[in-house]
PDB file of N, CA and C in Angstrom:
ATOM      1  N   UNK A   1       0.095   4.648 -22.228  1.00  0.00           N
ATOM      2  CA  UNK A   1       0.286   5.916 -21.546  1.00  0.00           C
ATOM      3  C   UNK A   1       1.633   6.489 -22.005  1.00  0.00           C
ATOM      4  N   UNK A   2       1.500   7.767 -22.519  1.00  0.00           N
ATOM      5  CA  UNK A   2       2.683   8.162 -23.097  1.00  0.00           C
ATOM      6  C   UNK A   2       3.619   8.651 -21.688  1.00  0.00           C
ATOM      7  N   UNK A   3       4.932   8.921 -22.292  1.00  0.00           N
ATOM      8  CA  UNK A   3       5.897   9.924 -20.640  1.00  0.00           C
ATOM      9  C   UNK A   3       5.190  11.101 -19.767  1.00  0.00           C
ATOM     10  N   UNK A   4       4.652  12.214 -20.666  1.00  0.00           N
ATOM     11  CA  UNK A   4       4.375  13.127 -20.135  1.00  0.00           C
ATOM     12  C   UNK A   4       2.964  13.030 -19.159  1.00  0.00           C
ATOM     13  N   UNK A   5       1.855  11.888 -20.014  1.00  0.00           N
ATOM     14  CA  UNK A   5       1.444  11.691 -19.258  1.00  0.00           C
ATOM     15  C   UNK A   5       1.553  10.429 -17.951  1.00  0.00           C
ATOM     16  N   UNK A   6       2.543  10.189 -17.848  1.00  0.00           N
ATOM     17  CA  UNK A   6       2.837   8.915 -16.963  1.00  0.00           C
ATOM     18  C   UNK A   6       3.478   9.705 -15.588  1.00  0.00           C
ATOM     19  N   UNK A   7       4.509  10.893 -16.193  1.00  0.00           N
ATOM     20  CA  UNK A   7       4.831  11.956 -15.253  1.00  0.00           C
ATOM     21  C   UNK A   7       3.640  12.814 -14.386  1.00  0.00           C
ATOM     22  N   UNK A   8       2.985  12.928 -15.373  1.00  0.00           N
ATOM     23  CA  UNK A   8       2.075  14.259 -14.873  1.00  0.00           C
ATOM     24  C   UNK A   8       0.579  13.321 -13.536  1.00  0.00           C
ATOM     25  N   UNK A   9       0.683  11.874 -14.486  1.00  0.00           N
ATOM     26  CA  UNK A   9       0.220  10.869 -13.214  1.00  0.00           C
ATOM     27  C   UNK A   9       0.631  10.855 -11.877  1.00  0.00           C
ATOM     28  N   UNK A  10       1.865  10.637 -11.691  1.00  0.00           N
ATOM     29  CA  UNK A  10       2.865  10.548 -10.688  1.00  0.00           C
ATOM     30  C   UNK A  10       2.539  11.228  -9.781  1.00  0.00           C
ATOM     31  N   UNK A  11       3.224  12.828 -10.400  1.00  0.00           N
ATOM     32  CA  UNK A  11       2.795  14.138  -9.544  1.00  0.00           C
ATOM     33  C   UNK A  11       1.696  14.147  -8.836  1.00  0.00           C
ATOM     34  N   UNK A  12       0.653  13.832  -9.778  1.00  0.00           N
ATOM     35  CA  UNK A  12      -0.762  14.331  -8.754  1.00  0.00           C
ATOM     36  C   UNK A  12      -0.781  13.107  -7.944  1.00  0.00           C
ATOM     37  N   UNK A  13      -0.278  12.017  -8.107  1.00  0.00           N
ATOM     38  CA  UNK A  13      -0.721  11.084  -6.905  1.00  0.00           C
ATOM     39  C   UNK A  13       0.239  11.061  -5.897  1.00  0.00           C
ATOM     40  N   UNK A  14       1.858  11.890  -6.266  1.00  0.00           N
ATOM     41  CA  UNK A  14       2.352  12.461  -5.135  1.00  0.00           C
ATOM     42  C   UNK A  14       1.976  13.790  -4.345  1.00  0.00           C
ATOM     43  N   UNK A  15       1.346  15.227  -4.869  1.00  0.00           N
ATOM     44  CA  UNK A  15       0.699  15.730  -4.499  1.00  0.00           C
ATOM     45  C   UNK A  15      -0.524  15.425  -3.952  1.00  0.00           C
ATOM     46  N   UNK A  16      -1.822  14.587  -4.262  1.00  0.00           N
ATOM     47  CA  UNK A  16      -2.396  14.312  -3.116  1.00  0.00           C
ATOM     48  C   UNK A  16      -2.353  13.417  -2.229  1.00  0.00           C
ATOM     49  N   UNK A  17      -1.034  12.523  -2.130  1.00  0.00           N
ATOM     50  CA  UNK A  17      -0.844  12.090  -0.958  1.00  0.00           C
ATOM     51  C   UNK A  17      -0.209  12.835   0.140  1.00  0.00           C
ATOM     52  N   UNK A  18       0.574  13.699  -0.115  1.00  0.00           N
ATOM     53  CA  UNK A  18       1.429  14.197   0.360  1.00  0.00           C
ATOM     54  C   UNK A  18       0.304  15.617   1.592  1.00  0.00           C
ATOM     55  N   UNK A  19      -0.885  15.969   0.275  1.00  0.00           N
ATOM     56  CA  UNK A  19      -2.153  16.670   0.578  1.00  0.00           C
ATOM     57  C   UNK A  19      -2.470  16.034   1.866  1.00  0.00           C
ATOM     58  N   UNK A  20      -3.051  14.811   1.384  1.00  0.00           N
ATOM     59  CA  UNK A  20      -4.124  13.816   2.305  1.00  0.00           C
ATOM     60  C   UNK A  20      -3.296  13.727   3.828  1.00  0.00           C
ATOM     61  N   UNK A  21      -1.915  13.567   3.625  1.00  0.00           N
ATOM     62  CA  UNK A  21      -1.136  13.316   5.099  1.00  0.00           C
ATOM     63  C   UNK A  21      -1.190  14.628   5.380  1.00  0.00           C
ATOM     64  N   UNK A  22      -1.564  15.916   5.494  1.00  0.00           N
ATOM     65  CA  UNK A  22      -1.187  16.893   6.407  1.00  0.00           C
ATOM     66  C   UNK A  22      -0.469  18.048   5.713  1.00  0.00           C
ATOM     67  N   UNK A  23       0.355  17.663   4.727  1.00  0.00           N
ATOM     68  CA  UNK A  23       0.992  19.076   4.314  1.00  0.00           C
ATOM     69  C   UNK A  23       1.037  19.866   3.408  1.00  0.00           C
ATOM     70  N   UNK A  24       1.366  21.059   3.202  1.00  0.00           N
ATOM     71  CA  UNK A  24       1.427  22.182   2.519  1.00  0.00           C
ATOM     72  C   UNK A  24       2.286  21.970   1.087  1.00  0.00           C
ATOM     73  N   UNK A  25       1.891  22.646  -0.021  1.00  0.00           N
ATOM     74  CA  UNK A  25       2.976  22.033  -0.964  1.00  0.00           C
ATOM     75  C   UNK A  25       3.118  23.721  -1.718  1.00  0.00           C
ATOM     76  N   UNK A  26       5.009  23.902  -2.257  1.00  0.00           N
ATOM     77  CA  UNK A  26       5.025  24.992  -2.467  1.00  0.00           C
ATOM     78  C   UNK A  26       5.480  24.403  -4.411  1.00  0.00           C
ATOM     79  N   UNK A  27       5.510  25.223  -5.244  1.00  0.00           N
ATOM     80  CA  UNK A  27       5.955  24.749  -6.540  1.00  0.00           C
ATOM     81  C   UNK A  27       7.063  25.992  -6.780  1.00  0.00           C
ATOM     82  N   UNK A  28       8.449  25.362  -7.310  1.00  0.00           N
ATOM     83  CA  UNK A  28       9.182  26.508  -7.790  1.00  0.00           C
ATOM     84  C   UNK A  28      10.469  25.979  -8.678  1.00  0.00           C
ATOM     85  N   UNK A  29      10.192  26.667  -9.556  1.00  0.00           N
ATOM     86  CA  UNK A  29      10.722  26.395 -10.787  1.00  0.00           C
ATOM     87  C   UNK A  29      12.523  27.404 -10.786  1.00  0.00           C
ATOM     88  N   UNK A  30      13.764  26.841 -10.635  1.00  0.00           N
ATOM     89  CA  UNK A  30      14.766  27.452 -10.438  1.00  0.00           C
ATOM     90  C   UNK A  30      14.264  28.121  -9.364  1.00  0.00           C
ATOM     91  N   UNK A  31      14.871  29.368  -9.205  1.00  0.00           N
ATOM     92  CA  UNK A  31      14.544  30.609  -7.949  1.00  0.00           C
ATOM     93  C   UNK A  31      13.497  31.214  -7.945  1.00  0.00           C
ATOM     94  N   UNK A  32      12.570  30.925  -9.220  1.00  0.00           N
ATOM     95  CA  UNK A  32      11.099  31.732  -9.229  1.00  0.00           C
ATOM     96  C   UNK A  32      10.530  30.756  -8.652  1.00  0.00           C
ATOM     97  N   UNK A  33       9.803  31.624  -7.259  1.00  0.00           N
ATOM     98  CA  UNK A  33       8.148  30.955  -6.832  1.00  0.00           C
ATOM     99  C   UNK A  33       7.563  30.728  -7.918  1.00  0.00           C
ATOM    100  N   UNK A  34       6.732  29.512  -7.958  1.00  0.00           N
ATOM    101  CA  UNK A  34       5.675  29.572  -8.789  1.00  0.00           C
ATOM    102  C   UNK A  34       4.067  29.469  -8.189  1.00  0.00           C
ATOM    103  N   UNK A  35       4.441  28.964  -7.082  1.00  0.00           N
ATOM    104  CA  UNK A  35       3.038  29.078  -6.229  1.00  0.00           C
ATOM    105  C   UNK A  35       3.362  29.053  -4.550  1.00  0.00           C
ATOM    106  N   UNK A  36       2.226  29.732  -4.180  1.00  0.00           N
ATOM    107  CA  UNK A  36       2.502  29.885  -2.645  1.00  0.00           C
ATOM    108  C   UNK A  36       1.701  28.803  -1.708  1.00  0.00           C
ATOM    109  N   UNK A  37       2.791  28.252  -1.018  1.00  0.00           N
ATOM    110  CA  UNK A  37       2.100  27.179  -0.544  1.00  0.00           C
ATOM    111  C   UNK A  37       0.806  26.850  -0.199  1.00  0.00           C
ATOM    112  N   UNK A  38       0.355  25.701  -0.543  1.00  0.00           N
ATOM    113  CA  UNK A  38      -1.216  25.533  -0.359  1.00  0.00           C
ATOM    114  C   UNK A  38      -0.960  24.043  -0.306  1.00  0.00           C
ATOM    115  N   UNK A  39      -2.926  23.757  -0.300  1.00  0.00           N
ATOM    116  CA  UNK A  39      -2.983  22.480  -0.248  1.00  0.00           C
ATOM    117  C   UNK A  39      -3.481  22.161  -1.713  1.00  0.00           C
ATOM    118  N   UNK A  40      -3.862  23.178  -2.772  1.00  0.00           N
ATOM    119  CA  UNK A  40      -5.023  22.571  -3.667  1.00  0.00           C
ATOM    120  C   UNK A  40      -4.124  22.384  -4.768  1.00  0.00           C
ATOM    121  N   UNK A  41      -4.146  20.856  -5.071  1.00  0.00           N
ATOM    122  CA  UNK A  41      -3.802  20.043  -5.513  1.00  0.00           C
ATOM    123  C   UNK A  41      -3.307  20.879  -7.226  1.00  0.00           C
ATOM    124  N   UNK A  42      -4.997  21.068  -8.219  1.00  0.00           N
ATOM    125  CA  UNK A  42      -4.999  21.478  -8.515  1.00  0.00           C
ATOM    126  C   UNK A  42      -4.330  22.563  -9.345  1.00  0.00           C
ATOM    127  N   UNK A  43      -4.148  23.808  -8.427  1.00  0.00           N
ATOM    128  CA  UNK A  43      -3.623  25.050  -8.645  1.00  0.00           C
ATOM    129  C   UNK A  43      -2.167  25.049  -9.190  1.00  0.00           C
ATOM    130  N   UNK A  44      -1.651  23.096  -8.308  1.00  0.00           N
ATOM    131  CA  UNK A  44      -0.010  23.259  -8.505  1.00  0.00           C
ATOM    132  C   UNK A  44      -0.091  22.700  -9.769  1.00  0.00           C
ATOM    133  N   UNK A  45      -1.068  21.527  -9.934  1.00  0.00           N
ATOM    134  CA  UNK A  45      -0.785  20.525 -11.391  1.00  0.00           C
ATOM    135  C   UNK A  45      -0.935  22.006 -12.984  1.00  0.00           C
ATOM    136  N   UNK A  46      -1.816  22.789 -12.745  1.00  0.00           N
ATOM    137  CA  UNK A  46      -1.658  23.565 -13.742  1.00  0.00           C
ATOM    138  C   UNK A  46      -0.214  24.076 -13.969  1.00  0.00           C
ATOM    139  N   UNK A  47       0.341  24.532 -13.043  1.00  0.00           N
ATOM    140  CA  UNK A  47       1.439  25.184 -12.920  1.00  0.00           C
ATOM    141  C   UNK A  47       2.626  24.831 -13.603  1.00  0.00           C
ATOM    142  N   UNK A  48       2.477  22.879 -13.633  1.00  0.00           N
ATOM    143  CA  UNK A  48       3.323  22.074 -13.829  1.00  0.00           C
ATOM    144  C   UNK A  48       4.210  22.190 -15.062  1.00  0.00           C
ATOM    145  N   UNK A  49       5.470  21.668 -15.237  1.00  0.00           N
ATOM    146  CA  UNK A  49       6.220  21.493 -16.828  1.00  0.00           C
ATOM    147  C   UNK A  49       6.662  22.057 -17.351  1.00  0.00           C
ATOM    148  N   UNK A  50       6.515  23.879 -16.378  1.00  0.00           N
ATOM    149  CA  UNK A  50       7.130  25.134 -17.525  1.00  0.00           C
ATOM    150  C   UNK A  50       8.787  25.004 -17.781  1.00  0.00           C
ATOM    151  N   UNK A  51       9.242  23.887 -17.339  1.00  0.00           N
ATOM    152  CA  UNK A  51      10.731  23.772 -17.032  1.00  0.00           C
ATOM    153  C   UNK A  51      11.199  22.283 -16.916  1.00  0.00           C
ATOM    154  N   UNK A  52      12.322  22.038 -17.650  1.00  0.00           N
ATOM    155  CA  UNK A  52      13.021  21.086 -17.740  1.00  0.00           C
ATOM    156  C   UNK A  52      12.938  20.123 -16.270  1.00  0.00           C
ATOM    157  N   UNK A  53      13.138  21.108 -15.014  1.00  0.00           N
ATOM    158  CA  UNK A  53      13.298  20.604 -13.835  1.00  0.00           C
ATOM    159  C   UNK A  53      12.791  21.770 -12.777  1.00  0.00           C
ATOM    160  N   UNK A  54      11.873  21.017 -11.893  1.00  0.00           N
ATOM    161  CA  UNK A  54      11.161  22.280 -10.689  1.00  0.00           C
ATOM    162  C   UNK A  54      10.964  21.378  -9.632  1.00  0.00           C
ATOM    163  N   UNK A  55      10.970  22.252  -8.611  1.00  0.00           N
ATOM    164  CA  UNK A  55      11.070  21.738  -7.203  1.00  0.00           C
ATOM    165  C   UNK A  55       9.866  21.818  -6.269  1.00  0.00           C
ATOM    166  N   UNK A  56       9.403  20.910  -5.493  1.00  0.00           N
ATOM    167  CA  UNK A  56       8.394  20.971  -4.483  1.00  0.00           C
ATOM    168  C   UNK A  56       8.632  21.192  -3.294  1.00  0.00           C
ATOM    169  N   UNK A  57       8.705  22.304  -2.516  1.00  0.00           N
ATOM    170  CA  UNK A  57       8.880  22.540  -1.100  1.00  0.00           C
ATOM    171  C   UNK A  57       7.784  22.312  -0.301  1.00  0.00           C
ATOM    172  N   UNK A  58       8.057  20.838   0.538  1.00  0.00           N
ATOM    173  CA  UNK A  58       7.199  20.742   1.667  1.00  0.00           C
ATOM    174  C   UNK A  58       7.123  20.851   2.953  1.00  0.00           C
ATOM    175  N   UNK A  59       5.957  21.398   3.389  1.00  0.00           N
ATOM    176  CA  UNK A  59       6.001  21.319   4.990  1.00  0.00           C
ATOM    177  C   UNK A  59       4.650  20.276   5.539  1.00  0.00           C
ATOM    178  N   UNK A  60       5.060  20.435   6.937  1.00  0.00           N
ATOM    179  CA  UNK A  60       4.070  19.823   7.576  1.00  0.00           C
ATOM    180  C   UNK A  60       3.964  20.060   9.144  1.00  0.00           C
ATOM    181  N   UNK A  61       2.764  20.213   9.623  1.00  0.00           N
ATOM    182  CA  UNK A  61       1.991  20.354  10.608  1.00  0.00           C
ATOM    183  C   UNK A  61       2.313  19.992  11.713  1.00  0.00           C
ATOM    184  N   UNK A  62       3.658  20.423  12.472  1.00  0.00           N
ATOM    185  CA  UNK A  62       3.936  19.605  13.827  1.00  0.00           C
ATOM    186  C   UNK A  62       3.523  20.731  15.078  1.00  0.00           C
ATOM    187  N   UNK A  63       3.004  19.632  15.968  1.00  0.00           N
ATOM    188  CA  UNK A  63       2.426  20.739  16.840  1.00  0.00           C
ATOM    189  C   UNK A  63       1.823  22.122  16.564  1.00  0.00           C
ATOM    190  N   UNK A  64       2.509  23.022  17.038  1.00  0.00           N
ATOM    191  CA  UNK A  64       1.430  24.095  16.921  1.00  0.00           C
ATOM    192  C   UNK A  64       2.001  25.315  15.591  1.00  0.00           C
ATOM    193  N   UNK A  65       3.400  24.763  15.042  1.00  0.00           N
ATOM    194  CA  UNK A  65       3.635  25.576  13.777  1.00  0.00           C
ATOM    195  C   UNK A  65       3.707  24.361  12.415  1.00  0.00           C
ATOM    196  N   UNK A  66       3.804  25.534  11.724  1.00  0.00           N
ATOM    197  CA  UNK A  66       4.288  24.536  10.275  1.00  0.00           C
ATOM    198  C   UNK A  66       5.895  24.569  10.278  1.00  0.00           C
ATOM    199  N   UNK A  67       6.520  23.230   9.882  1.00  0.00           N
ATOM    200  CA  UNK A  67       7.731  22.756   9.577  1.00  0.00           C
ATOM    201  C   UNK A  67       8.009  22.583   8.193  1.00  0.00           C
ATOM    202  N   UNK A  68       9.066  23.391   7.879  1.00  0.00           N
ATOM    203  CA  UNK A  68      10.077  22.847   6.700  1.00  0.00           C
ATOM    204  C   UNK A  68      10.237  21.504   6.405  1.00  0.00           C
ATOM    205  N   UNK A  69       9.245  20.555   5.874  1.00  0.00           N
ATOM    206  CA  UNK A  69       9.737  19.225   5.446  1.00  0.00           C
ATOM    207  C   UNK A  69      11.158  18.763   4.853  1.00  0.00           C
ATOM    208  N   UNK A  70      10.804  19.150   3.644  1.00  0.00           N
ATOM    209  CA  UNK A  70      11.988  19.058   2.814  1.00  0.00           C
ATOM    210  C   UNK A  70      11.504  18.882   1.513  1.00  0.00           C
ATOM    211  N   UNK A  71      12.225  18.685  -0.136  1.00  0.00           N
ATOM    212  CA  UNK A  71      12.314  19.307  -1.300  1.00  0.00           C
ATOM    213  C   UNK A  71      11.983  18.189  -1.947  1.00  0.00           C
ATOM    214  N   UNK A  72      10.988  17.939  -2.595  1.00  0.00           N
ATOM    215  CA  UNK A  72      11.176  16.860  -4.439  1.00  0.00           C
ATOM    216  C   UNK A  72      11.623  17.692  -5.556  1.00  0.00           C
ATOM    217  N   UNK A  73      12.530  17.146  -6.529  1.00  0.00           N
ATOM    218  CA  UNK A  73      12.784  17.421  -7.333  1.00  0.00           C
ATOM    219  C   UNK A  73      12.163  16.570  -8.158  1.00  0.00           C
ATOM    220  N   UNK A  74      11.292  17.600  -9.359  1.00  0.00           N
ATOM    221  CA  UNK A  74      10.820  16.822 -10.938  1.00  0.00           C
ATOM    222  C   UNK A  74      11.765  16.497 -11.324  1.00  0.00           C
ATOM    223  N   UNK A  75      12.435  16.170 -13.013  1.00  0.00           N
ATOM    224  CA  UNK A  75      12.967  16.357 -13.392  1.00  0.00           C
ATOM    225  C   UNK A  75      12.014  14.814 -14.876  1.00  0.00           C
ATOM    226  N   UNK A  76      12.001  15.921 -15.802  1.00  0.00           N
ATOM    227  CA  UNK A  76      11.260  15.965 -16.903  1.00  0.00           C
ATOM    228  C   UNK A  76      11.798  14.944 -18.115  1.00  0.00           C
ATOM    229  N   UNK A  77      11.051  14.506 -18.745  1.00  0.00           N
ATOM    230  CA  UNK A  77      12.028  14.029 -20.374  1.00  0.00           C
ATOM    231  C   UNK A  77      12.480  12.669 -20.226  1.00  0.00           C
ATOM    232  N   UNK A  78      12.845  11.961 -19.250  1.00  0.00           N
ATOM    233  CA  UNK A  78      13.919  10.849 -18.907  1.00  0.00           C
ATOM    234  C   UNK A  78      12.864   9.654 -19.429  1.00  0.00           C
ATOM    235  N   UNK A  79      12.550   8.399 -18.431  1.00  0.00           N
ATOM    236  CA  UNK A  79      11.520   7.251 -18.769  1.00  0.00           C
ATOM    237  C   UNK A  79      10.273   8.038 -18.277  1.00  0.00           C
ATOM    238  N   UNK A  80       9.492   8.733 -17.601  1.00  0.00           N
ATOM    239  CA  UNK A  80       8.162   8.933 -16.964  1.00  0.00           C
ATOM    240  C   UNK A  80       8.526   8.286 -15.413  1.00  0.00           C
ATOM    241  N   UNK A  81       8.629   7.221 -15.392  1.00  0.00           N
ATOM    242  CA  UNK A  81       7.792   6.610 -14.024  1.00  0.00           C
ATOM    243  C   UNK A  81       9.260   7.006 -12.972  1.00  0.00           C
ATOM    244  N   UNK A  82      10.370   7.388 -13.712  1.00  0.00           N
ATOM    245  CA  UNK A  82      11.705   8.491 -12.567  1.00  0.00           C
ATOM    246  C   UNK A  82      11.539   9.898 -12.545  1.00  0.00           C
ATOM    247  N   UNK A  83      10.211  10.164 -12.946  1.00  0.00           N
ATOM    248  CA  UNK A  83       9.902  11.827 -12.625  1.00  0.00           C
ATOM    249  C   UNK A  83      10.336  12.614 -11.531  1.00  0.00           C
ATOM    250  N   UNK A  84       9.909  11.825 -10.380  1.00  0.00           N
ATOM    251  CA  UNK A  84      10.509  12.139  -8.655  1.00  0.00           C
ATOM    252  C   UNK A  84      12.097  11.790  -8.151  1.00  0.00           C
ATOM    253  N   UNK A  85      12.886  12.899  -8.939  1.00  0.00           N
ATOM    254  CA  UNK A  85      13.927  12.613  -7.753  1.00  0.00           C
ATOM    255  C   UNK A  85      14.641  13.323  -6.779  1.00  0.00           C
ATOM    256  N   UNK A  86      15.834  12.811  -5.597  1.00  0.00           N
ATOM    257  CA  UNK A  86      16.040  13.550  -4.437  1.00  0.00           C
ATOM    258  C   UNK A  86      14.930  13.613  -3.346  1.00  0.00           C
ATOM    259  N   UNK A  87      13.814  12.586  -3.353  1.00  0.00           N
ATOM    260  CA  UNK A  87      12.698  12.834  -2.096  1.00  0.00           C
ATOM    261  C   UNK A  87      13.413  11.990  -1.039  1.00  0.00           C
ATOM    262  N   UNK A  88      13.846  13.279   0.255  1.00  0.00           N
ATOM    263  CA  UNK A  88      14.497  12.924   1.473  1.00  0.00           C
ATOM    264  C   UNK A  88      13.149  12.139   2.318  1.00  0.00           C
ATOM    265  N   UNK A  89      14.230  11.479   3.356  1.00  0.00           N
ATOM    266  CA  UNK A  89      13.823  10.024   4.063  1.00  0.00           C
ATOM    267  C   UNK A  89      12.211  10.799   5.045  1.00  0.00           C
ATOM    268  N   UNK A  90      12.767  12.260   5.044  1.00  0.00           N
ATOM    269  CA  UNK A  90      11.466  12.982   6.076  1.00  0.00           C
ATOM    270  C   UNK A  90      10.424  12.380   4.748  1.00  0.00           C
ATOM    271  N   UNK A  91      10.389  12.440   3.596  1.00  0.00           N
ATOM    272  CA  UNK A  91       8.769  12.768   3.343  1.00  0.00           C
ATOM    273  C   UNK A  91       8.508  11.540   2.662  1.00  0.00           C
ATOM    274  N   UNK A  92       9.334  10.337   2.986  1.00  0.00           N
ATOM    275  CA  UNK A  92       8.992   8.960   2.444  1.00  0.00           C
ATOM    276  C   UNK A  92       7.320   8.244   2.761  1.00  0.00           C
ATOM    277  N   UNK A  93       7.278   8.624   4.142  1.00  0.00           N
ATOM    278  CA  UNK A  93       6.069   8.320   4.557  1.00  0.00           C
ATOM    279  C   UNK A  93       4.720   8.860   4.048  1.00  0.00           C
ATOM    280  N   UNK A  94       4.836  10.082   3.279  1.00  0.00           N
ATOM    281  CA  UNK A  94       4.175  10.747   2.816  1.00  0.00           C
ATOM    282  C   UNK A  94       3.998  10.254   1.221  1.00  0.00           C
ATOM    283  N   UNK A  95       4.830   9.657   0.949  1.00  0.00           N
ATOM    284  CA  UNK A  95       4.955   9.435  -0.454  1.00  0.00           C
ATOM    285  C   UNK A  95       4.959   7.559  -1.171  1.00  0.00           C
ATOM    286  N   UNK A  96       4.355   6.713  -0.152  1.00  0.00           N
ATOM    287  CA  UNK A  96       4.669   5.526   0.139  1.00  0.00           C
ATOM    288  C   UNK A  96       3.824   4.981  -1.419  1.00  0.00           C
ATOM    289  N   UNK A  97       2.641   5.525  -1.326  1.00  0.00           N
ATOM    290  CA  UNK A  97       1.449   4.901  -2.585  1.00  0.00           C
ATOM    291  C   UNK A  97       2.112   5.667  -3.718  1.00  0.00           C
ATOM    292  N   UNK A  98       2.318   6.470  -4.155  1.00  0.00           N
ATOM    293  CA  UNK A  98       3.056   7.037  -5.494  1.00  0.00           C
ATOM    294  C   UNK A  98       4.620   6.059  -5.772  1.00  0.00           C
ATOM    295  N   UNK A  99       5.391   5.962  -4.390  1.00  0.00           N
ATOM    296  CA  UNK A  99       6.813   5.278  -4.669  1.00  0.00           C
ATOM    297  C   UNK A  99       6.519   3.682  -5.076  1.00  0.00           C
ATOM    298  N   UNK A 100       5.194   2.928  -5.054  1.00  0.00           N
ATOM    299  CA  UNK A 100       4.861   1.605  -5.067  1.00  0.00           C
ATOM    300  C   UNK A 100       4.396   1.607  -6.066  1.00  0.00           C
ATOM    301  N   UNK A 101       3.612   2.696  -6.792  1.00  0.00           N
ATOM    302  CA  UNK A 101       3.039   2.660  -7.847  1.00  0.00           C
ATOM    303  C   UNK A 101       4.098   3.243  -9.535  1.00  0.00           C
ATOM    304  N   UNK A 102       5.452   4.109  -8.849  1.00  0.00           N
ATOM    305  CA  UNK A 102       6.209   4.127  -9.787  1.00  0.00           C
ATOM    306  C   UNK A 102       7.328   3.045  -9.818  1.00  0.00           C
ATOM    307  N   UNK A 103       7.358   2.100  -8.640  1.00  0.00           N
ATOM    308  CA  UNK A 103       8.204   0.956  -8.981  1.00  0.00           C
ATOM    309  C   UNK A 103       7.526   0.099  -9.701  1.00  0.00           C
ATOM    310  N   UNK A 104       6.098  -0.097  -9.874  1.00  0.00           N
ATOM    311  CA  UNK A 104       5.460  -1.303 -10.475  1.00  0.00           C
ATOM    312  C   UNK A 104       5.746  -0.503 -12.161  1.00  0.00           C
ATOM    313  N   UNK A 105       5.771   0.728 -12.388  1.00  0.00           N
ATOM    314  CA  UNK A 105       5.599   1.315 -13.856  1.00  0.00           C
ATOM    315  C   UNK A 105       7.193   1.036 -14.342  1.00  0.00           C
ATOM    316  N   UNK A 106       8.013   1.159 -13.142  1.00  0.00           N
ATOM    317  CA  UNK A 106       9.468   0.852 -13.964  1.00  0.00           C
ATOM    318  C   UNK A 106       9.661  -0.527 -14.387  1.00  0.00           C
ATOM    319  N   UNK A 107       8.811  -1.528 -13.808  1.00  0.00           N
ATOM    320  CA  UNK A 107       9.361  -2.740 -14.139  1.00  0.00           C
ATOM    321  C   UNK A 107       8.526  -3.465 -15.651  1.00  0.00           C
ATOM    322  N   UNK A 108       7.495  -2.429 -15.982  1.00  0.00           N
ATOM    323  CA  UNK A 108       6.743  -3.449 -17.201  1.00  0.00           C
ATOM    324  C   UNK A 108       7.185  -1.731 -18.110  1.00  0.00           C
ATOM    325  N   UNK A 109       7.895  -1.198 -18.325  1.00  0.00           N
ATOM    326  CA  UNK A 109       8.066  -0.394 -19.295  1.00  0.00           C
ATOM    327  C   UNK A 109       9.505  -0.554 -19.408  1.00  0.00           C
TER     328      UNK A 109
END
């Protein structure tokens, strides 16, 4: 598995976990939106790579509004399996099967 695709792995199995638990995912590259929050998985992975480094704004579903989760940062080019960094302690839970599955890729590459 080459980087880009070891990265572009990552993503979608952090995007649909992140899906599957409940929340909204926004894509934005520097200060340009690149997509308006949704759930479809999809729509964001196309979107993906136009940039060295882009950000995921998440929310999630508490009670009766949506909440500001908090931010992943991509960040592109490096080994692959450190694609995800800066994911705050709010969206760990959300991200538990992608963070287990990029510690097992750091240790045999």
């Amino acid at each position: 598995m080459n980087r880009k695709m070891m990265e572009r792995t990552i993503i979608r199995m952090a995007l649909e976990e992140m899906v599957a638990g409940g929340c909204e995912i926004q894509l934005r590259s520097g200060n340009a939106l690149v997509t308006l929050r949704t759930t479809d998985v999809e729509a964001v992975m196309q979107k993906l790579m136009a940039a060295d480094e882009e950000y995921l704004w998440v929310w999630y579903h508490a009670e009766n509004d949506w909440e500001y989760s908090g931010m992943i940062s991509f960040i592109y080019g490096k080994n692959g399996w450190d694609v995800i960094k800066n994911d705050l302690p709010d969206l760990k839970p959300f991200l538990k099967r992608t963070s287990e599955f990029s510690d097992r890729l750091s240790k045999v590459i």
